[in-house]
PDB file of N, CA and C in Angstrom:
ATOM      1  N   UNK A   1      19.336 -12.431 -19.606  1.00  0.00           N
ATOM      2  CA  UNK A   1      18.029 -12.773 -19.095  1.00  0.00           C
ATOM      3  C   UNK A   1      17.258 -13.475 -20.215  1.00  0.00           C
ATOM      4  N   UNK A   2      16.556 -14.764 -19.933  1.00  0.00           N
ATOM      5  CA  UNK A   2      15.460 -15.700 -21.318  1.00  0.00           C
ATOM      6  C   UNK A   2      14.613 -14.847 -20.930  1.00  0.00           C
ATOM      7  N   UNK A   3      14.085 -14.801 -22.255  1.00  0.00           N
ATOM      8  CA  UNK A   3      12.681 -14.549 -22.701  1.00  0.00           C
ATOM      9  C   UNK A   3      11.465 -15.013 -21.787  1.00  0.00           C
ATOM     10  N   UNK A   4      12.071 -16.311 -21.067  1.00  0.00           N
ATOM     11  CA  UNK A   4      10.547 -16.492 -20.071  1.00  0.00           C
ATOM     12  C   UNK A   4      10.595 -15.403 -18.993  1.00  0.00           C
ATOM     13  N   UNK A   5      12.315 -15.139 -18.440  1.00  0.00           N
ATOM     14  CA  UNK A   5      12.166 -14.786 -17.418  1.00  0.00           C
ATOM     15  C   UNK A   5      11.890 -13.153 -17.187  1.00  0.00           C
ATOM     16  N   UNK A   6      11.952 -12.923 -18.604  1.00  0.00           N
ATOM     17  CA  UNK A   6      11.708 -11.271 -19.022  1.00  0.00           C
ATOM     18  C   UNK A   6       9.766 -11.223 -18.817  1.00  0.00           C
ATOM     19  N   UNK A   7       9.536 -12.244 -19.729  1.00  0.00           N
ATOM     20  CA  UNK A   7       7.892 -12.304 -19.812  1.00  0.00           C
ATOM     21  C   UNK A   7       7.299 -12.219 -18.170  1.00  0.00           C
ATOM     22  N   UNK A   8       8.318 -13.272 -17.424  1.00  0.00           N
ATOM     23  CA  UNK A   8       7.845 -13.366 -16.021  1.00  0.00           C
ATOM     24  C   UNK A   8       7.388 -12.457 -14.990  1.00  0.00           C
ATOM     25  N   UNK A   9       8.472 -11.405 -15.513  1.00  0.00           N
ATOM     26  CA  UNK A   9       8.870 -10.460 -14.424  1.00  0.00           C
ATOM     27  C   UNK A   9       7.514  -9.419 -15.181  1.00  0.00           C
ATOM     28  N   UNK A  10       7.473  -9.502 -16.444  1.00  0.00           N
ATOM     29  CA  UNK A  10       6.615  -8.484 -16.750  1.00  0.00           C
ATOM     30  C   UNK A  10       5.113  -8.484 -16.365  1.00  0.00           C
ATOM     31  N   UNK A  11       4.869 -10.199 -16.192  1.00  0.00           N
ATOM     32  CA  UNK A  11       3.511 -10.306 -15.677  1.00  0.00           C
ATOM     33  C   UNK A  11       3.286 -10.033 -14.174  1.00  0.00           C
ATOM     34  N   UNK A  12       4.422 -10.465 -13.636  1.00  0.00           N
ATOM     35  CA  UNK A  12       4.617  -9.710 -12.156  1.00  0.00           C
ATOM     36  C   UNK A  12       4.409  -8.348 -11.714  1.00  0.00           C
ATOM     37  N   UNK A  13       4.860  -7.636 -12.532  1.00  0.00           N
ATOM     38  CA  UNK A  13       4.856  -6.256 -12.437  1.00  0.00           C
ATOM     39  C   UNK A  13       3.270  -5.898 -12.761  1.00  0.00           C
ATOM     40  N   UNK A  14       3.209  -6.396 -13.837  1.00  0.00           N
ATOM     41  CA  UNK A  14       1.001  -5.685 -14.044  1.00  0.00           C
ATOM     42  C   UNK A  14       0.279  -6.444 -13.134  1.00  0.00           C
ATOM     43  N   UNK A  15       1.195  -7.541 -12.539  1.00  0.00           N
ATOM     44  CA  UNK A  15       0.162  -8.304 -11.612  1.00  0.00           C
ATOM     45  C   UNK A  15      -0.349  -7.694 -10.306  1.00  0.00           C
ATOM     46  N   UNK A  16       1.119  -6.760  -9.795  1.00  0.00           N
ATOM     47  CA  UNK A  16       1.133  -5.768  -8.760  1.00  0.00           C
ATOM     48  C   UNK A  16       0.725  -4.551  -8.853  1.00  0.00           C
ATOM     49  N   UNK A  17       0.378  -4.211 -10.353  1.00  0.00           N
ATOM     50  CA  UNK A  17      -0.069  -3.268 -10.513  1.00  0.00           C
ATOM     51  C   UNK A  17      -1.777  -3.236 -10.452  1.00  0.00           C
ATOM     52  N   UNK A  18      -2.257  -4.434 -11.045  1.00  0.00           N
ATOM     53  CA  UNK A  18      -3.804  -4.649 -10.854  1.00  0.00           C
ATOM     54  C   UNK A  18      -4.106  -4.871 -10.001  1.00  0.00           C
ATOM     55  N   UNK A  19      -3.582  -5.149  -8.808  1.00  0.00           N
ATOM     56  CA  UNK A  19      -3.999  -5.195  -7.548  1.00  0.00           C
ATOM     57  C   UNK A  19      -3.998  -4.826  -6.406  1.00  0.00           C
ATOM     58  N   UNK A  20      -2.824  -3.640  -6.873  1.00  0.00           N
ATOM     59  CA  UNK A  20      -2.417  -2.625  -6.222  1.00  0.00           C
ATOM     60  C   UNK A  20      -3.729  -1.853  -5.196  1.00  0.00           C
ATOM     61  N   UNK A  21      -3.968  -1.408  -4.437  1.00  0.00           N
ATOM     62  CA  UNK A  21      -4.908  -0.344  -4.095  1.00  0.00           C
ATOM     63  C   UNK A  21      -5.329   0.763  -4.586  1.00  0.00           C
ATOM     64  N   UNK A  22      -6.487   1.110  -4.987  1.00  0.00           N
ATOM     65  CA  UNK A  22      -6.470   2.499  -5.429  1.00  0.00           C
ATOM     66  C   UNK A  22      -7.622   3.323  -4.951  1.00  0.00           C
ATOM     67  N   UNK A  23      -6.990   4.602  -5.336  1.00  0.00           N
ATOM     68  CA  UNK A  23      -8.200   5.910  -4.252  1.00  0.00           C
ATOM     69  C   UNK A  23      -9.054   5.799  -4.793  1.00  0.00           C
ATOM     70  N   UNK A  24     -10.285   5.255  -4.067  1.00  0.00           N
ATOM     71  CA  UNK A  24     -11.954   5.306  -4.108  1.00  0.00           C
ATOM     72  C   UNK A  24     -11.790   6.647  -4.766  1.00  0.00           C
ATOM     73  N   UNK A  25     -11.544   7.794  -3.310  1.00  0.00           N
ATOM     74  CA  UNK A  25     -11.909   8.862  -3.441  1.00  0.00           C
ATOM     75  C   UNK A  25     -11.662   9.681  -4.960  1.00  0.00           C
ATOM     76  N   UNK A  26     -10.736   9.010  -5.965  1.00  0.00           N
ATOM     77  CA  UNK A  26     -10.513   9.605  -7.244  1.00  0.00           C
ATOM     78  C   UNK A  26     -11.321   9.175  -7.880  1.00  0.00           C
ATOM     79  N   UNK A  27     -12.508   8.513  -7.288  1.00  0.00           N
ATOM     80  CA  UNK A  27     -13.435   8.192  -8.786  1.00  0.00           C
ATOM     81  C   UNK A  27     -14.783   8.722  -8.590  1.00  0.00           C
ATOM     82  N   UNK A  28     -15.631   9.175  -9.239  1.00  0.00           N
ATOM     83  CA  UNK A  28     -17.099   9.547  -9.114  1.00  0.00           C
ATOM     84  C   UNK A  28     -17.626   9.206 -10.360  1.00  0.00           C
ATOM     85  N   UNK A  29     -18.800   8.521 -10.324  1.00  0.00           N
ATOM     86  CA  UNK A  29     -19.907   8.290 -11.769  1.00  0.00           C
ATOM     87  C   UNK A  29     -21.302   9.216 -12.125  1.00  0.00           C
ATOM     88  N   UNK A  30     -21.355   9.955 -13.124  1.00  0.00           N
ATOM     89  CA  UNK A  30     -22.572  10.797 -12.925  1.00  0.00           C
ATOM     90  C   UNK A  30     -23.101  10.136 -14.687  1.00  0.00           C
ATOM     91  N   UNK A  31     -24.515  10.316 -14.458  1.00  0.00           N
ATOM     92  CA  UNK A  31     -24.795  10.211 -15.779  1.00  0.00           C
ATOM     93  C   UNK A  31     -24.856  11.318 -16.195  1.00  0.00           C
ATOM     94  N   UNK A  32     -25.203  11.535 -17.473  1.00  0.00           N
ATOM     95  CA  UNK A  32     -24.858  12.610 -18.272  1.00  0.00           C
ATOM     96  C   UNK A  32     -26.201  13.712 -18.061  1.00  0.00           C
ATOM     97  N   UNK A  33     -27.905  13.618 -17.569  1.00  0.00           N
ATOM     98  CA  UNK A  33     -28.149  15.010 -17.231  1.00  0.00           C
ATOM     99  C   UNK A  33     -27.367  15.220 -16.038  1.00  0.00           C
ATOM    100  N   UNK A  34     -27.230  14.532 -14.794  1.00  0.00           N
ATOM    101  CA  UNK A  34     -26.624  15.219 -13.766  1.00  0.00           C
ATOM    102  C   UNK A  34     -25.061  16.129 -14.008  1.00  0.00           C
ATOM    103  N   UNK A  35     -24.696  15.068 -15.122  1.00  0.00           N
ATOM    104  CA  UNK A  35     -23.508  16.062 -15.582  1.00  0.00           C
ATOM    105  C   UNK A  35     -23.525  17.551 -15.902  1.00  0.00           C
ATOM    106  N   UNK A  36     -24.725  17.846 -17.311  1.00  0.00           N
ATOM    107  CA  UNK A  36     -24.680  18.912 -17.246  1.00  0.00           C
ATOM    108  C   UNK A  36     -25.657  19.448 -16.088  1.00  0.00           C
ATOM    109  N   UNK A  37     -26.250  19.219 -15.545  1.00  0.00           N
ATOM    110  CA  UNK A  37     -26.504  20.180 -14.303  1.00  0.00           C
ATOM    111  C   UNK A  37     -25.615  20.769 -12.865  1.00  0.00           C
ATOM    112  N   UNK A  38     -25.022  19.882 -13.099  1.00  0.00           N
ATOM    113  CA  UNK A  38     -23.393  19.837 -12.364  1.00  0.00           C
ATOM    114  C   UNK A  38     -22.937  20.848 -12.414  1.00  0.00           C
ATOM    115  N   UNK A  39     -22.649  20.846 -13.813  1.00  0.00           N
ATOM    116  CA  UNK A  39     -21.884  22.251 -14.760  1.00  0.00           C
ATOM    117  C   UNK A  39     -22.523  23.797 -14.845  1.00  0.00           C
ATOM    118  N   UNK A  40     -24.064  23.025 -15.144  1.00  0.00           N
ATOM    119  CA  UNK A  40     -24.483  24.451 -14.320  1.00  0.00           C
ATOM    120  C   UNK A  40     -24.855  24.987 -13.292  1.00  0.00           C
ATOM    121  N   UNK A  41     -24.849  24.200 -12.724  1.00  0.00           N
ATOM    122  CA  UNK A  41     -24.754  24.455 -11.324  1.00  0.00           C
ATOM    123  C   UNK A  41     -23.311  25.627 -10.507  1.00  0.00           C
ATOM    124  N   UNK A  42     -22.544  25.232 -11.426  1.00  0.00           N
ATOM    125  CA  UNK A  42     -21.304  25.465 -11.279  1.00  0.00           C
ATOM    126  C   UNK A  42     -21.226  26.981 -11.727  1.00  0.00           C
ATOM    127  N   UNK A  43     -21.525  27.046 -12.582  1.00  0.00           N
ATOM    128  CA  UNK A  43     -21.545  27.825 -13.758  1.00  0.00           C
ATOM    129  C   UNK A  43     -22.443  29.542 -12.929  1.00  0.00           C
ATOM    130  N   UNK A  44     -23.331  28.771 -12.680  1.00  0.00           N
ATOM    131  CA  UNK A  44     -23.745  29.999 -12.130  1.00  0.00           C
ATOM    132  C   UNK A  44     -24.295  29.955 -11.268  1.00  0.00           C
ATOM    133  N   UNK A  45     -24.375  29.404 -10.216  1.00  0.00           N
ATOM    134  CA  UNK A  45     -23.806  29.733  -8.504  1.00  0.00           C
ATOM    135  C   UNK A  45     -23.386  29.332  -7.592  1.00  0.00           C
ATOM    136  N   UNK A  46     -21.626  28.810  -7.910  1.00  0.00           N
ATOM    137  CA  UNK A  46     -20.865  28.626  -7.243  1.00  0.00           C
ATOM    138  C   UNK A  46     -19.873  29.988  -7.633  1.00  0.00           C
ATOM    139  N   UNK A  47     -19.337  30.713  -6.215  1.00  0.00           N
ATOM    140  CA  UNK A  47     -18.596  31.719  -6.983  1.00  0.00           C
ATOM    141  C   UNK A  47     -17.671  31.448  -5.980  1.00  0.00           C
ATOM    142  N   UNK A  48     -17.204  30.849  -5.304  1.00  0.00           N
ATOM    143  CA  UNK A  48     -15.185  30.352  -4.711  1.00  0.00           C
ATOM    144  C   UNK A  48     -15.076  29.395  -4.592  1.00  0.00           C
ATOM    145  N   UNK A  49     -13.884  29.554  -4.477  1.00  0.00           N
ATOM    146  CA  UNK A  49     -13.289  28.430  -3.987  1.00  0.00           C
ATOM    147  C   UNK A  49     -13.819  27.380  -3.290  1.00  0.00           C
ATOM    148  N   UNK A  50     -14.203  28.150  -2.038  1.00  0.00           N
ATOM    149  CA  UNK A  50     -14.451  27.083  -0.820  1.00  0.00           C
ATOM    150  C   UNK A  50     -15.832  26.619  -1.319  1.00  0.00           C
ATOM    151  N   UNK A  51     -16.542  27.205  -1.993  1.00  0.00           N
ATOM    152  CA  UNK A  51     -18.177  26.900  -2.430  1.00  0.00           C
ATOM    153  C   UNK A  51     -17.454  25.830  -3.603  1.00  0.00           C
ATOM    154  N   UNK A  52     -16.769  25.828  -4.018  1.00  0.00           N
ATOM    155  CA  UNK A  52     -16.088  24.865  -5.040  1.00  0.00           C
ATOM    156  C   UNK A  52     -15.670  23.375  -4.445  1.00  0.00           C
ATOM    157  N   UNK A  53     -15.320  23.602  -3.133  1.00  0.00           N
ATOM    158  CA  UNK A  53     -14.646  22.497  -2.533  1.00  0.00           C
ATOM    159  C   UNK A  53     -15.608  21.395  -1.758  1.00  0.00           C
ATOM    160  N   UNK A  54     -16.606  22.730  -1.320  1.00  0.00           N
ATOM    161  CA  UNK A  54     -17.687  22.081  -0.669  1.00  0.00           C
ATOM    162  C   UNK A  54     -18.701  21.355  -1.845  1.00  0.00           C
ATOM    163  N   UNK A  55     -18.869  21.836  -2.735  1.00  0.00           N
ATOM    164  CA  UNK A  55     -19.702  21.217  -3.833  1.00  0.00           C
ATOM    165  C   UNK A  55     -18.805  19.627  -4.184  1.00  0.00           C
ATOM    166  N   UNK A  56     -17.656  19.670  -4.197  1.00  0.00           N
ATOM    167  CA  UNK A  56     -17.149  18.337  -4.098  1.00  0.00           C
ATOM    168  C   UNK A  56     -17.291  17.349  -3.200  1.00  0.00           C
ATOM    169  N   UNK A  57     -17.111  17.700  -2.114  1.00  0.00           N
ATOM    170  CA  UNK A  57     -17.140  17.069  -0.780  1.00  0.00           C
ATOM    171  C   UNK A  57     -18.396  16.538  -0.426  1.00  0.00           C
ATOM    172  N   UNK A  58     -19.300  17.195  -1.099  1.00  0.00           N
ATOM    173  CA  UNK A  58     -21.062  16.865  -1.087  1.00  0.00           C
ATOM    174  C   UNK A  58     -21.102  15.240  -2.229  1.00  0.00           C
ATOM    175  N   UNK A  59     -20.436  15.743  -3.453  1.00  0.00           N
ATOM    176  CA  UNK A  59     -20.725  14.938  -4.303  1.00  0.00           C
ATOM    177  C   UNK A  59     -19.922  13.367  -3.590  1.00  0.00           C
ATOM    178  N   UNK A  60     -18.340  13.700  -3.290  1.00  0.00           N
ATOM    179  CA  UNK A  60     -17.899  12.653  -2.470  1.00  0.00           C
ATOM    180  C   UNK A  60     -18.684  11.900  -1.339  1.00  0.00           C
ATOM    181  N   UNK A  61     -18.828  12.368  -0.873  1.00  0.00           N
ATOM    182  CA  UNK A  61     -20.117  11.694   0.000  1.00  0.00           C
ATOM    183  C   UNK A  61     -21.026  10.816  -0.557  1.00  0.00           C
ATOM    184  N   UNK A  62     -21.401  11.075  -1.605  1.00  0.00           N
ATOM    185  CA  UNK A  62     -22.219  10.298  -2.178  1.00  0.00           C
ATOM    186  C   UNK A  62     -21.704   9.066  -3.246  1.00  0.00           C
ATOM    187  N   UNK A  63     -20.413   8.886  -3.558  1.00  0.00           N
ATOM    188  CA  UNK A  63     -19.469   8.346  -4.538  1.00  0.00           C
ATOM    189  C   UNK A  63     -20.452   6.840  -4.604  1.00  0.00           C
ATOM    190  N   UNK A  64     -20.137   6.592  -3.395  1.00  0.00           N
ATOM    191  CA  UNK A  64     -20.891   5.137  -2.963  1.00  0.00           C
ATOM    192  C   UNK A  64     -22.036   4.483  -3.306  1.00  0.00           C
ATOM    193  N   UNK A  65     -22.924   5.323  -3.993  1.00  0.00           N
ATOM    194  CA  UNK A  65     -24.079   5.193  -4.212  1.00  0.00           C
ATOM    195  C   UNK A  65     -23.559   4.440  -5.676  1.00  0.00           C
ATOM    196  N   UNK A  66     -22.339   4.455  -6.042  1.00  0.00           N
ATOM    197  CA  UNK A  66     -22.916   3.594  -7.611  1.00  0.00           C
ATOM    198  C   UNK A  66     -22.734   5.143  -8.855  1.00  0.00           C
ATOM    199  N   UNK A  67     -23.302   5.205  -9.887  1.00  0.00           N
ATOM    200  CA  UNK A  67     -23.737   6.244 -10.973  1.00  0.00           C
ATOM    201  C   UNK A  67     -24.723   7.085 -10.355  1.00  0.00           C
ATOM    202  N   UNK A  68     -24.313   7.937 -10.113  1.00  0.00           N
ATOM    203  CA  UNK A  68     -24.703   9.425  -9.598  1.00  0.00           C
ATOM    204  C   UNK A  68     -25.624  10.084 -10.228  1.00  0.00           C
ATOM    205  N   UNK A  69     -27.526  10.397 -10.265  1.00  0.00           N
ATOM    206  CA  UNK A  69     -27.813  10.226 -11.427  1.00  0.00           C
ATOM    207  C   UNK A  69     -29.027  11.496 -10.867  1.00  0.00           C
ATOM    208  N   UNK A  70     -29.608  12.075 -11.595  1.00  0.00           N
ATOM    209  CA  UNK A  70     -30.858  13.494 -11.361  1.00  0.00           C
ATOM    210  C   UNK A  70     -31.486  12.868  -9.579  1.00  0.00           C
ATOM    211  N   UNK A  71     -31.433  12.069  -9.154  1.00  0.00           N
ATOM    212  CA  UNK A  71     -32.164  11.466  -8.115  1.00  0.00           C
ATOM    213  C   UNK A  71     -31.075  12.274  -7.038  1.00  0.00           C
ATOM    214  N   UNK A  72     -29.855  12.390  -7.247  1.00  0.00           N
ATOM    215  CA  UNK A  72     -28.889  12.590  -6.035  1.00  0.00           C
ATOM    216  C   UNK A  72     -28.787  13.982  -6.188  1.00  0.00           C
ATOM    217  N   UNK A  73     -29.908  14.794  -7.391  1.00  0.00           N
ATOM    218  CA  UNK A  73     -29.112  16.168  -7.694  1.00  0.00           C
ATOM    219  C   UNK A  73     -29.206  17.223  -6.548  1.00  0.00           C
ATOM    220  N   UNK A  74     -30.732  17.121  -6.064  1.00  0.00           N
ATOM    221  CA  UNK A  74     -31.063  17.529  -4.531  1.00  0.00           C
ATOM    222  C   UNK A  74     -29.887  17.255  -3.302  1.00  0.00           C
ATOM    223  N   UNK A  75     -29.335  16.194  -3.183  1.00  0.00           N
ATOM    224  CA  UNK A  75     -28.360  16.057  -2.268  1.00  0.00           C
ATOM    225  C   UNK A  75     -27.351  17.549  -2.710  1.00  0.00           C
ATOM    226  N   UNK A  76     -26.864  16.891  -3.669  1.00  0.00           N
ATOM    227  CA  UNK A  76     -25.668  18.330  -3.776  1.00  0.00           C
ATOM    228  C   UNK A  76     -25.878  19.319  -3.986  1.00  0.00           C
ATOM    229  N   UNK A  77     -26.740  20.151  -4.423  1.00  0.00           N
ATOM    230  CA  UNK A  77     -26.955  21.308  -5.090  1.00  0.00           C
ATOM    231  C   UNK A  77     -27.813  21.965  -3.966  1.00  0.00           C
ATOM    232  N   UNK A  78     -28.654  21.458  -3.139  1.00  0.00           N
ATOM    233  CA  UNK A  78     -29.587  22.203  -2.182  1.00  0.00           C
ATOM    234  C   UNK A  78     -29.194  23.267  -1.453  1.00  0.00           C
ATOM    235  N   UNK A  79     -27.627  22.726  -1.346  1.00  0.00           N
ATOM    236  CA  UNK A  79     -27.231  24.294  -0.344  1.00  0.00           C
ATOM    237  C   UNK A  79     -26.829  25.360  -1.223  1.00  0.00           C
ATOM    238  N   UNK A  80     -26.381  25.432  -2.306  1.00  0.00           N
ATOM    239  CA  UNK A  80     -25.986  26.074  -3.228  1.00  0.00           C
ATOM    240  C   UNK A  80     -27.254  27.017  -4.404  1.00  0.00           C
ATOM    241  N   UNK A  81     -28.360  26.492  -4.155  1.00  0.00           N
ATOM    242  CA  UNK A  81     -29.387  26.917  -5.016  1.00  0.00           C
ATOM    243  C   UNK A  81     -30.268  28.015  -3.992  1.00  0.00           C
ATOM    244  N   UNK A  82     -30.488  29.104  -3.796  1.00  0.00           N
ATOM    245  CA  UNK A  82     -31.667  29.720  -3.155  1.00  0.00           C
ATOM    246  C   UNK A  82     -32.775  29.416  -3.972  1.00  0.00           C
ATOM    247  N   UNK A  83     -32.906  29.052  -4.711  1.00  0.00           N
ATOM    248  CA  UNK A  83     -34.481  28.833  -5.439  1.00  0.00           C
ATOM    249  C   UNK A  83     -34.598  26.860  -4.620  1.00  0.00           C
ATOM    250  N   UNK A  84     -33.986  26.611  -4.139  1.00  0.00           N
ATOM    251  CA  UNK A  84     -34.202  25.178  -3.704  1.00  0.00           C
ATOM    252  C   UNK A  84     -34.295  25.201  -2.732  1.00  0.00           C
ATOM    253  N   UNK A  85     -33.231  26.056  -1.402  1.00  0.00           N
ATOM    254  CA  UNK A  85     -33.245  25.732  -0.259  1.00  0.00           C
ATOM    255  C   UNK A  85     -33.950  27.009   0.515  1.00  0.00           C
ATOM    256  N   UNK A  86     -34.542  28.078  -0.346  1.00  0.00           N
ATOM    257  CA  UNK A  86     -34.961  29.657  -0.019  1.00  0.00           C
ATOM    258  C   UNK A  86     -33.821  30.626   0.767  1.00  0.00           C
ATOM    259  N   UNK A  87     -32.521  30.259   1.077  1.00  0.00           N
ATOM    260  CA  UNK A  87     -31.219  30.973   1.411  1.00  0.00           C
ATOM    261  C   UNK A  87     -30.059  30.085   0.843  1.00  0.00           C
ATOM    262  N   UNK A  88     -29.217  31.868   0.712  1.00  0.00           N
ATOM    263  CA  UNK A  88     -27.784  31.289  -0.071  1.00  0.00           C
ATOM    264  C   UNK A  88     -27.204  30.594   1.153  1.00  0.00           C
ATOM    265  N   UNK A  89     -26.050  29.622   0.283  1.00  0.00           N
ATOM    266  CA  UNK A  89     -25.196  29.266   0.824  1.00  0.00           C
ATOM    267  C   UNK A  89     -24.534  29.859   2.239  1.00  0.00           C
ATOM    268  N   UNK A  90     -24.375  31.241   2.236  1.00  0.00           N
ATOM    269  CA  UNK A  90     -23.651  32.329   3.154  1.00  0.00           C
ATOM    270  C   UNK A  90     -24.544  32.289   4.610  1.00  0.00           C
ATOM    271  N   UNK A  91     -26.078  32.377   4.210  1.00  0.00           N
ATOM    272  CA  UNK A  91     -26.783  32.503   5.043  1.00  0.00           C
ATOM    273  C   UNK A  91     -26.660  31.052   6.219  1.00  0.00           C
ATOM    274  N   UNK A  92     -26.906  29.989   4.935  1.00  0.00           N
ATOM    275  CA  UNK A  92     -27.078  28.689   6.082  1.00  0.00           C
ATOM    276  C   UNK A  92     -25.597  28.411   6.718  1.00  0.00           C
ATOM    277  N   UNK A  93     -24.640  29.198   6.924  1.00  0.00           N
ATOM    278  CA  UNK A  93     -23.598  28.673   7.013  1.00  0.00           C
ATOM    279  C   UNK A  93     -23.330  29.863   8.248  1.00  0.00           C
ATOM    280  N   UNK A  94     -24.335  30.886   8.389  1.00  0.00           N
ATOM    281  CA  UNK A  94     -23.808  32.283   9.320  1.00  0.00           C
ATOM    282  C   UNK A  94     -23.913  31.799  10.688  1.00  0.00           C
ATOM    283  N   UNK A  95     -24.769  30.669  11.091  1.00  0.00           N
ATOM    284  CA  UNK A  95     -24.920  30.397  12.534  1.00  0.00           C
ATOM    285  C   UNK A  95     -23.114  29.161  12.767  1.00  0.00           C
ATOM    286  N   UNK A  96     -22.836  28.855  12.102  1.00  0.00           N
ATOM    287  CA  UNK A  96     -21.409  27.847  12.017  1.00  0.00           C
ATOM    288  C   UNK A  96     -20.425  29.212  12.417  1.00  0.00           C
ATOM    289  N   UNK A  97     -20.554  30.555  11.355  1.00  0.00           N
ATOM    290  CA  UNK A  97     -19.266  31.222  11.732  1.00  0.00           C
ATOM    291  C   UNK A  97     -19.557  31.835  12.502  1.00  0.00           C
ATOM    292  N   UNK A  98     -20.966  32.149  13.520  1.00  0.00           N
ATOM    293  CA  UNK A  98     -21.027  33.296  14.710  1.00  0.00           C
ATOM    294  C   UNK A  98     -20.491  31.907  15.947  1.00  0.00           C
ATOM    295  N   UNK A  99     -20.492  30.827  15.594  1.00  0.00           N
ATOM    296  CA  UNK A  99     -19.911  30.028  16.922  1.00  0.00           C
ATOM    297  C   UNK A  99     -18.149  30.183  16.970  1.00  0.00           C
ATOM    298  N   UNK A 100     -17.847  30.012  15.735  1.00  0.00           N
ATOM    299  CA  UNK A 100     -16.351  29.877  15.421  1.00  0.00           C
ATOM    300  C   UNK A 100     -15.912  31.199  16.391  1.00  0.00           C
ATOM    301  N   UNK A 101     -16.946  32.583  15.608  1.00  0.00           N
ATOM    302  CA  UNK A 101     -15.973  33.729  16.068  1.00  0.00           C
ATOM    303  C   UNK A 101     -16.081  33.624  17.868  1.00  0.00           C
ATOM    304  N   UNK A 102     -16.982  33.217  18.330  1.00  0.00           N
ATOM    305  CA  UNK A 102     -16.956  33.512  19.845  1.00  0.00           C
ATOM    306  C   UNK A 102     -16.235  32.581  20.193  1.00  0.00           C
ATOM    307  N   UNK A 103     -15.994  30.748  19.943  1.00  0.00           N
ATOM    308  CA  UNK A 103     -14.588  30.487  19.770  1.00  0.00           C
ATOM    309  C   UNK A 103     -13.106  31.061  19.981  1.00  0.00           C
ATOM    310  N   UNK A 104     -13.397  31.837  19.228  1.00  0.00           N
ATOM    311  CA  UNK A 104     -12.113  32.458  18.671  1.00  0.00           C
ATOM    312  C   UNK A 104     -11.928  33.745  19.558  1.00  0.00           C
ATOM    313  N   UNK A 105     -12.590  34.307  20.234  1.00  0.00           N
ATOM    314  CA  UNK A 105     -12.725  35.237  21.388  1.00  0.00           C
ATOM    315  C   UNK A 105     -12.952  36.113  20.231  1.00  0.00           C
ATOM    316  N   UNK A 106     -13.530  36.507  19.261  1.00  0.00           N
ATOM    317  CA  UNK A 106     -14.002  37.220  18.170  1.00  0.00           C
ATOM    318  C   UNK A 106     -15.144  38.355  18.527  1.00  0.00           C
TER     319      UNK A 106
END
């Protein structure tokens, strides 16, 4: 194989690689107070999993907006804070699982 056709193939390959598609969903921008409020947010009152997943899924939602910045902190954190929304998480979420259970012949 020449040297061009080695070079060729190699620009081919990053060429398909830069233009490849890639998951939106793997990227999020926060500036750095929302960061650490993020963290504490996290830190002390998120306590599972699913309060873990949902705190993502909030922030995903918002990916779009660009750098994620103290302005969006209300979006995510409101359900998670009783000093913000005046009930926990559990509470705003009890009228969702009394439908499920009668659903569910519960």
């Amino acid at each position: 194989m020449s040297y061009e056709t080695h070079l060729l193939k190699l620009l081919e390959r990053e060429a398909d690689t830069a233009f490849a598609p890639k998951d939106a969903q793997d990227h999020v921008s926060f500036d750095i107070p929302l960061l650490i409020r993020i963290f504490e947010l996290v830190r002390e009152d998120i306590k599972t999993d699913m309060d873990l997943h949902n705190l993502v899924e909030r922030i995903l939602s918002l990916k779009n907006l660009g750098v994620l910045t103290m302005d969006n902190y209300q979006d995510i954190a409101s359900a998670y804070s009783g000093k913000d929304s005046g009930q926990m998480p559990s509470d705003k979420h009890e009228p969702e699982l009394e439908s499920l259970k009668k659903l569910a012949g519960l």
